[in-house]
Protein backbone atom coordinates (compact mmCIF):
# COMPACT_ATOMS: atom_id res chain seq x y z
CA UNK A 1 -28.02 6.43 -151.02
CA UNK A 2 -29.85 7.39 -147.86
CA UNK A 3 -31.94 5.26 -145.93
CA UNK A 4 -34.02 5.90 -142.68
CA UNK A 5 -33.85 3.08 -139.90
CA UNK A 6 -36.61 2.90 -137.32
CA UNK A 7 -36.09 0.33 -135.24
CA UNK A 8 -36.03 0.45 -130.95
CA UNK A 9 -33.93 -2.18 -130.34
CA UNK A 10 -30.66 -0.40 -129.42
CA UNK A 11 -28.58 -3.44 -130.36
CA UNK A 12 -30.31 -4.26 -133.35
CA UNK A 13 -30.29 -0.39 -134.39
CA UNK A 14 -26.48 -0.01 -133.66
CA UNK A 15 -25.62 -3.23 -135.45
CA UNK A 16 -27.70 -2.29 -138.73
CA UNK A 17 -25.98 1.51 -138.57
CA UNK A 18 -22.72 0.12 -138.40
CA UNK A 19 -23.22 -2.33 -141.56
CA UNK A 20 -25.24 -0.04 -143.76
CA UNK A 21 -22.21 2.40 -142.95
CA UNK A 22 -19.91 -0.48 -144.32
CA UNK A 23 -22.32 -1.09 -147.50
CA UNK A 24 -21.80 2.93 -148.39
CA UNK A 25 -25.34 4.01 -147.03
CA UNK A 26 -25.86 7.39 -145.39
CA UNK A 27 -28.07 6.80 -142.28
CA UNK A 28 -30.69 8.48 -140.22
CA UNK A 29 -32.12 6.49 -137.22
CA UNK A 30 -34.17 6.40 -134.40
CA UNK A 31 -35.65 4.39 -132.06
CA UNK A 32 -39.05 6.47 -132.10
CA UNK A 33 -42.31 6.45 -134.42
CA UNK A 34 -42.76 10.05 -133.35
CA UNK A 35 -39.49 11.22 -134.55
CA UNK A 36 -39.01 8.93 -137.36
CA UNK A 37 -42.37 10.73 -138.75
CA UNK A 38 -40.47 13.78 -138.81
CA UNK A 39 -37.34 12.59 -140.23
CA UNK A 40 -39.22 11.13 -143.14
CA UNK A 41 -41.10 14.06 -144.02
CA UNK A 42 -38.40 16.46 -143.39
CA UNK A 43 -35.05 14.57 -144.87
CA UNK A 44 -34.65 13.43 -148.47
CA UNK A 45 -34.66 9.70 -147.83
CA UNK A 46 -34.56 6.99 -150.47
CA UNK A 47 -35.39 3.94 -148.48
CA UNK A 48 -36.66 3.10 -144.79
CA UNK A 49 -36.72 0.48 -142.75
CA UNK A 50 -39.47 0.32 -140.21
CA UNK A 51 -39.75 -1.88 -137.63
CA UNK A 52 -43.58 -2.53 -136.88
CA UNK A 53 -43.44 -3.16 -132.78
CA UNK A 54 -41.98 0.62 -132.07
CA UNK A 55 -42.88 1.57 -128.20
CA UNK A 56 -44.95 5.16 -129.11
CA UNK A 57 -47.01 4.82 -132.46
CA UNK A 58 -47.30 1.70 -134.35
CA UNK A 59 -44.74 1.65 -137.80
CA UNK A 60 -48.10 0.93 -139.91
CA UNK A 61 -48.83 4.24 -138.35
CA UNK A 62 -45.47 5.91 -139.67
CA UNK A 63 -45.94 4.57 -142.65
CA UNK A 64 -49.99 5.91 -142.71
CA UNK A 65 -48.91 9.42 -142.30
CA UNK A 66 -45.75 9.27 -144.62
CA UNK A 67 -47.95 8.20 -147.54
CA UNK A 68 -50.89 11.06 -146.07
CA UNK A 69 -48.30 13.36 -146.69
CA UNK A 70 -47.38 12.00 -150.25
CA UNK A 71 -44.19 10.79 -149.19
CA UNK A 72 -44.02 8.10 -151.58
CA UNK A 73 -40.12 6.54 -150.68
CA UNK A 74 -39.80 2.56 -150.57
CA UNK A 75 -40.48 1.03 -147.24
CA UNK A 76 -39.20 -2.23 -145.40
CA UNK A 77 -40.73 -3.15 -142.57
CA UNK A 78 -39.84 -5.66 -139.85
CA UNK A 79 -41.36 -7.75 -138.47
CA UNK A 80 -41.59 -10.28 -135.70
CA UNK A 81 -41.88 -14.27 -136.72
CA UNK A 82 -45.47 -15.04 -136.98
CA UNK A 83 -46.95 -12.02 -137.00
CA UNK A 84 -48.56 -12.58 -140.67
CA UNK A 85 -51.44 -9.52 -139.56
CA UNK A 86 -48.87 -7.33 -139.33
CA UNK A 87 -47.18 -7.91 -142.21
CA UNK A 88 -50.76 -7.47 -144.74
CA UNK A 89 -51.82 -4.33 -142.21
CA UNK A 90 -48.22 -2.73 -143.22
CA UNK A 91 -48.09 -4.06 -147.16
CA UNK A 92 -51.89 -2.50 -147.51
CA UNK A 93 -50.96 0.72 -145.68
CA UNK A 94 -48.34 1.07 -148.38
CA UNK A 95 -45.09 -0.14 -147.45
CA UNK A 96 -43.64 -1.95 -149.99
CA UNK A 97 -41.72 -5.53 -148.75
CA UNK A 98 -41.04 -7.02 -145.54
CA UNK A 99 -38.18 -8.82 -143.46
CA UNK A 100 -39.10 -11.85 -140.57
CA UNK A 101 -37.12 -11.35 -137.11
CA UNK A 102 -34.54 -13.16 -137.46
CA UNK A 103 -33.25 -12.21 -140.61
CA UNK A 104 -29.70 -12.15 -142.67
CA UNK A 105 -28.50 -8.47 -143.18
CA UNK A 106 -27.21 -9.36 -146.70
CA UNK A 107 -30.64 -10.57 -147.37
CA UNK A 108 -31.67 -6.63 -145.89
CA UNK A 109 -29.02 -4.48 -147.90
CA UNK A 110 -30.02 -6.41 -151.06
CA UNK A 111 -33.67 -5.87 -150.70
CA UNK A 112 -33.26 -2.48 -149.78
CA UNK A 113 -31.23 -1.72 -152.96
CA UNK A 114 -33.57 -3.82 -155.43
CA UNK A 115 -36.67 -1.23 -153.36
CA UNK A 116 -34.38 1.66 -154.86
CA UNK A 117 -33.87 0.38 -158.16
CA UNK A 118 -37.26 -0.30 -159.20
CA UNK A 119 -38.53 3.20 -156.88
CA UNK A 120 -36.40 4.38 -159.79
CA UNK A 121 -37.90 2.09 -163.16
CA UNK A 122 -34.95 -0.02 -163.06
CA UNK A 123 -35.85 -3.95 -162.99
CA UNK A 124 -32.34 -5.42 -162.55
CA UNK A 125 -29.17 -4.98 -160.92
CA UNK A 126 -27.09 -3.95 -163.31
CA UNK A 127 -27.60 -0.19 -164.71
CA UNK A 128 -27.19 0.09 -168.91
CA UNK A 129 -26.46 3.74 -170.43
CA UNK A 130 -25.09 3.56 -173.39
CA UNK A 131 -21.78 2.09 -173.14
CA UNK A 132 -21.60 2.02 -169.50
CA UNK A 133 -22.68 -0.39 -167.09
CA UNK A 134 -22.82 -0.20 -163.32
CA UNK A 135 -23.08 -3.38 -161.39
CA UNK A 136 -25.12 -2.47 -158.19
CA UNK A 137 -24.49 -6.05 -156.98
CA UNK A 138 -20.58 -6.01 -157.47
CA UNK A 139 -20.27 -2.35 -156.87
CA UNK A 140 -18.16 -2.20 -160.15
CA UNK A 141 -18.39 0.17 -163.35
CA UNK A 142 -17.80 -0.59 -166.77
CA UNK A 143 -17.14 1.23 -170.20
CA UNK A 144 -17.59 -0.87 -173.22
CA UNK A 145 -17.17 -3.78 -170.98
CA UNK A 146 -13.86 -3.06 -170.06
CA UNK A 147 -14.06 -2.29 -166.06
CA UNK A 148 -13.17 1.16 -164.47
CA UNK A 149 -11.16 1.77 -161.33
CA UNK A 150 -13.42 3.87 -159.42
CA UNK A 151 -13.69 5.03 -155.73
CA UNK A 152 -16.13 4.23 -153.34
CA UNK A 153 -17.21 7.76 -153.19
CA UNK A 154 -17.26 7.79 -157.10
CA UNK A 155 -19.70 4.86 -157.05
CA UNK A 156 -21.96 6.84 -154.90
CA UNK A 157 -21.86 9.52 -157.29
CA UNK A 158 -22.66 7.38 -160.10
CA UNK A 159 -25.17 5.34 -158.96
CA UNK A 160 -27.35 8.57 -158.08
CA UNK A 161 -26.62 10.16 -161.97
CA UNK A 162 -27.46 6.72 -163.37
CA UNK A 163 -30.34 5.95 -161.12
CA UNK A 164 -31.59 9.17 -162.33
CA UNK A 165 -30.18 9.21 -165.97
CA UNK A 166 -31.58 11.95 -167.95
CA UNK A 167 -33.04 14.09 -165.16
CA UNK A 168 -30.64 17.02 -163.96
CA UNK A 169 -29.45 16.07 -160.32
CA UNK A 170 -28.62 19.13 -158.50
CA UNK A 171 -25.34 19.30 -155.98
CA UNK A 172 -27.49 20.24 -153.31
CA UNK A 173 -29.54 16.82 -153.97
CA UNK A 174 -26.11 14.94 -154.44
CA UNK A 175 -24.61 16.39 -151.54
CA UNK A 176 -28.38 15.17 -149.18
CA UNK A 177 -28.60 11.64 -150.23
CA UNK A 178 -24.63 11.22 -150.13
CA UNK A 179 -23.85 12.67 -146.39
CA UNK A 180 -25.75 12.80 -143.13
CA UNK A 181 -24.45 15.47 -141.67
CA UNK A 182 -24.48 19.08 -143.26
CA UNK A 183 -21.12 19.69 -142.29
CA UNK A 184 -19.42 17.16 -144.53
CA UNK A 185 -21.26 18.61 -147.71
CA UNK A 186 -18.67 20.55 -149.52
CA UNK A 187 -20.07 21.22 -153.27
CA UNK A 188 -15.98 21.60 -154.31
CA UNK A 189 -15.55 17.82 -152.88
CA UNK A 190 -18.88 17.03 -155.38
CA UNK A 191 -16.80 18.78 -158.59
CA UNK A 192 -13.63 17.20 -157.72
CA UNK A 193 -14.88 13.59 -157.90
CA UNK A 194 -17.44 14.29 -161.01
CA UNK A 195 -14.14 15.77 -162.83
CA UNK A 196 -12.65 12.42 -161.87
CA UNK A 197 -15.52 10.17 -163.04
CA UNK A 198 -15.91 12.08 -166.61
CA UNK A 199 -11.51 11.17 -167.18
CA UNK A 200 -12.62 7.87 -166.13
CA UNK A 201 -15.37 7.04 -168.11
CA UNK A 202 -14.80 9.20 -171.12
CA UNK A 203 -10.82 9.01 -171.17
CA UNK A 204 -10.88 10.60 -175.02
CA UNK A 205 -13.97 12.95 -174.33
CA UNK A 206 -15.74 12.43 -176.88
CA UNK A 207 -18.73 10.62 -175.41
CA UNK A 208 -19.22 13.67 -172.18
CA UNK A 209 -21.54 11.17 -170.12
CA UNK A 210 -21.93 13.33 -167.42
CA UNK A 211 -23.16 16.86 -168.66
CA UNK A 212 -23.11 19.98 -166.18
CA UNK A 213 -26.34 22.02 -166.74
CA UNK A 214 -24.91 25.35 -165.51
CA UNK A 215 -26.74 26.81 -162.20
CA UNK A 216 -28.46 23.60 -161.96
CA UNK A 217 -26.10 20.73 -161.82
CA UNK A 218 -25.70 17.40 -163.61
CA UNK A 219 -27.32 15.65 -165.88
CA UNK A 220 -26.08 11.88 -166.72
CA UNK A 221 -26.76 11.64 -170.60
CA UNK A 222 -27.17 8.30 -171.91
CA UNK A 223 -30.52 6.97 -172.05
CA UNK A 224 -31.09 3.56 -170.50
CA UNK A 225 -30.61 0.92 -173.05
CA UNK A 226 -32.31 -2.00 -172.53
CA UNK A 227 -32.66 -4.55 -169.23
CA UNK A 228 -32.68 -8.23 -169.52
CA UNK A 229 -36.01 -9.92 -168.03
């Protein structure tokens, strides 16, 4: 999952980089409006985080031309206590839920994963395919409700295919919202752990959840099955 993180703070940006890092998140910040314009246009984000008070243009402005330019990714933006104009200005310009200054960075990471979730149609934390679930809470995977040892990386993997269940999921696409930097994308890595995920969750193959659509990619191919309310 990628996320974008505009915030100027230095200490505040370094501290959120560092713990989005921890929670599995590939990250692209900056400490500019300008640039983070660019970044969000250019890079194939999934979330952002958008602090309001940025020192060139305004985050409701970031957000203005992101959505001009039919960027339609979930937004967060932050806030400073008190400021209750800023937070309607950037909710009607189109961002999409807000954080007060001081806030919890649990509280953060889960917001920002419930904004990707239901970016995605899915209303609850826990992903249903057919006989696999995927806790997005616990991290965990599950096959017939028996849990599955997988990797970290794996659950990356995973999540994307079942956030996206159905819909063929290139490796290039994989490879974007899984790694900042180009250099670590290695499409060989991608077939490696996919092999490893299809022994994993289809030990007898005879259920082939993960489908390879040949010079396109991957396709995850249980349908969602229904979400508790």
């Amino acid at each position: 999952m990628r996320v974008l993180l505009i915030e100027d703070e230095p200490a505040l940006r370094e501290q959120l980089v560092s713990q989005l890092h921890a929670e599995g998140f590939a990250v692209d910040s900056t400490g500019s409006g300008v640039e983070g314009v660019y970044l969000g246009s250019e890079y194939p984000i999934d979330v952002a985080i958008v602090d309001l008070g940025l020192p060139d243009i305004s985050g409701t402005e970031v957000i203005r031309q992101w959505r001009e330019a039919d960027r339609s990714f979930p937004v967060l933006i932050l806030t400073a206590r008190g400021r209750w104009e800023d937070k309607v200005s950037g909710l009607e310009i189109g961002a999409d839920d807000y954080l007060v200054k001081p806030f919890h960075t649990e509280e953060l990471i889960a917001r920002l994963r419930a904004l990707v979730r239901r970016s995605a149609g899915w209303a609850e934390s826990k992903l249903r395919c057919g006989p696999i679930i995927l806790d997005t809470a616990a991290k965990s995977a599950s096959v017939e409700n028996v849990p599955v040892e997988i990797t970290a990386f794996e659950y990356k993997v995973l999540e994307h295919l079942m956030l996206h269940t159905g819909r063929v999921v290139s490796k290039t696409e994989l490879s974007e919202h899984l790694y900042e930097d180009e250099a670590d994308r290695d499409s060989n890595v991608l077939e490696v752990i996919v092999g490893r995920l299809r022994k994993k969750l289809d030990p007898d193959r005879d259920t082939h959840p993960i489908e390879t659509v040949r010079g396109q990619g991957y396709r995850f191919r249980f349908q969602r099955t229904g979400e508790e309310n």
